[in-house]
C-alpha atoms as a PDB file:
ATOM      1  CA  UNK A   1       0.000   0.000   0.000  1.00  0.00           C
ATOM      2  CA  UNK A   2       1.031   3.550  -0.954  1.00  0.00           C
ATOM      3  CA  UNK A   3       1.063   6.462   1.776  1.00  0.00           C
ATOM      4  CA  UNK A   4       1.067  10.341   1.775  1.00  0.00           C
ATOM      5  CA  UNK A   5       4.064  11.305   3.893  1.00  0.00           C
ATOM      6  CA  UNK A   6       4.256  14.999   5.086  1.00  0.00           C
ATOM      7  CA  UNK A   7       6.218  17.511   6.262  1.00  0.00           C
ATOM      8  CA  UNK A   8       4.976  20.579   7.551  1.00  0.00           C
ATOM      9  CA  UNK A   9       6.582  23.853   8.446  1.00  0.00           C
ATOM     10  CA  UNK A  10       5.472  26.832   9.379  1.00  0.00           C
ATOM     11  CA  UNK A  11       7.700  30.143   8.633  1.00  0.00           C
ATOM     12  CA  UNK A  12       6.457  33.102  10.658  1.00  0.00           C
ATOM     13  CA  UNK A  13       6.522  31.133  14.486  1.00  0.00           C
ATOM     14  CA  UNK A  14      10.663  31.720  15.107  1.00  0.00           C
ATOM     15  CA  UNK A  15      13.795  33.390  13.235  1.00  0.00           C
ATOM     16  CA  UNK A  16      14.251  29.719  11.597  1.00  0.00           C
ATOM     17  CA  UNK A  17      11.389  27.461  10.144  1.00  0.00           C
ATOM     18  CA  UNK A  18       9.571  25.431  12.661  1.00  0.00           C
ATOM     19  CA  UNK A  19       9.069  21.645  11.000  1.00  0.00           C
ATOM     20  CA  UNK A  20       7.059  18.909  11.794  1.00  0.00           C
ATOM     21  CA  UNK A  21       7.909  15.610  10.277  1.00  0.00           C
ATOM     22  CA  UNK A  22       6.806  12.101  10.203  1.00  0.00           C
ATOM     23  CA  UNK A  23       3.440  12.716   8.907  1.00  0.00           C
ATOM     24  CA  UNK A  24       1.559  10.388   7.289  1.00  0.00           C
ATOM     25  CA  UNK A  25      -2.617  11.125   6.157  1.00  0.00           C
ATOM     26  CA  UNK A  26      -4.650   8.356   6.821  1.00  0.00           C
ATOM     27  CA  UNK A  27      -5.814   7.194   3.357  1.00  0.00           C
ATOM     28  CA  UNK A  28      -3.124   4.186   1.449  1.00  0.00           C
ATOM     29  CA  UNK A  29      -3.653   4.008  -2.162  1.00  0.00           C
ATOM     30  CA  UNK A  30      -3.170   0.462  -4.164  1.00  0.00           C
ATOM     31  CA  UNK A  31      -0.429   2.298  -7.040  1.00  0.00           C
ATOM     32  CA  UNK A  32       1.847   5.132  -6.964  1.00  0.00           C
ATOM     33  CA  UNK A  33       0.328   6.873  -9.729  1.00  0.00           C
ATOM     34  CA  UNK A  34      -3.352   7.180  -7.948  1.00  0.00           C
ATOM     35  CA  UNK A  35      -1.317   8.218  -4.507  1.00  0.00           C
ATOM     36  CA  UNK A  36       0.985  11.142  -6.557  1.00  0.00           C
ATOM     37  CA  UNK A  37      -2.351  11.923  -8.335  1.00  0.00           C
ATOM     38  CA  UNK A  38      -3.916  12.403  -4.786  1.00  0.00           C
ATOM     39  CA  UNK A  39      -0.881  14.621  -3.515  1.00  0.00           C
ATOM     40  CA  UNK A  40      -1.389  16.818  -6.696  1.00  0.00           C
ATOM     41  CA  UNK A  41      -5.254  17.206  -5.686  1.00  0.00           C
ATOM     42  CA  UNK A  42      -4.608  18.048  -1.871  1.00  0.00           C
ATOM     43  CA  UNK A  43      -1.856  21.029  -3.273  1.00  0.00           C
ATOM     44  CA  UNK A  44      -4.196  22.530  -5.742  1.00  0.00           C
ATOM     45  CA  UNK A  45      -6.525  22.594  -2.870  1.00  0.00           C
ATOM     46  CA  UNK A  46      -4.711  24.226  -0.312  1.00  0.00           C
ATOM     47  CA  UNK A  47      -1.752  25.941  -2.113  1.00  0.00           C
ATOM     48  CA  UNK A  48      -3.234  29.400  -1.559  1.00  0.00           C
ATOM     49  CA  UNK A  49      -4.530  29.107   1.752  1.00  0.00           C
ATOM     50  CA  UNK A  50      -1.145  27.500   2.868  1.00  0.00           C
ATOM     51  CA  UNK A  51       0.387  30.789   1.407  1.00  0.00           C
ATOM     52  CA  UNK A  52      -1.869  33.270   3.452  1.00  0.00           C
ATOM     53  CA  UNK A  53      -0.474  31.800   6.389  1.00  0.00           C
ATOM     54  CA  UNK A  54       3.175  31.579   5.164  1.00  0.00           C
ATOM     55  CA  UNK A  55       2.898  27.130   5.793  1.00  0.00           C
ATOM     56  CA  UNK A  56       4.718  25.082   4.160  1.00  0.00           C
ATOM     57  CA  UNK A  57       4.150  21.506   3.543  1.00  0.00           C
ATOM     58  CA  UNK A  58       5.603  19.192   1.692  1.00  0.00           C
ATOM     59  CA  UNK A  59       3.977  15.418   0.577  1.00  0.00           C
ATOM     60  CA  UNK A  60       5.444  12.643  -1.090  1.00  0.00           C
ATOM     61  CA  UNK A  61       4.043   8.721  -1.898  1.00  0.00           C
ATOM     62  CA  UNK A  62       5.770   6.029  -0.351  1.00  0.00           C
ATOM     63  CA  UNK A  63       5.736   2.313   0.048  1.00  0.00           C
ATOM     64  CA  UNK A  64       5.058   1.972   4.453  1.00  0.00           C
ATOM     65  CA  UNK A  65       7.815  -0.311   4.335  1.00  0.00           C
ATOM     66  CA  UNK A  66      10.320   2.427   2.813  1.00  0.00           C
ATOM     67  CA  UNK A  67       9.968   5.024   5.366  1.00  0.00           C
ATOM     68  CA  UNK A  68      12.323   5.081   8.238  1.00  0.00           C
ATOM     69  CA  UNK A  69      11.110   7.220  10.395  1.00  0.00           C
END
């Protein structure tokens, strides 16, 4: 099964980016191609409202088994 892994920061809280990592949504996907077709969804979703608040966040498809968290 394919996951959407995600990293979050946010850019206005400190002098340096604060980041959250290790994120994972809770939907799995059977193929890669449905799961990056997913990711492209979410950002044309959010991009702008992710700008407003000067967020960052990035999301990439993996395997479970290939993230070492």
């Amino acid at each position: 099964m394919w996951f959407i892994h995600t990293v979050i920061c946010i850019a206005n809280l400190t002098l340096a980016p604060f980041c959250s990592i290790g994120g994972k949504l809770p939907i799995s996907f059977d193929n890669y191609e449905t799961c990056d077709k997913a990711v492209d969804r979410i950002v044309l979703e959010i991009d702008e409202q992710l700008k407003e608040r000067q967020l960052t966040v990035a999301m990439k498809c993996f395997i479970n088994e290939q993230v070492n968290t």
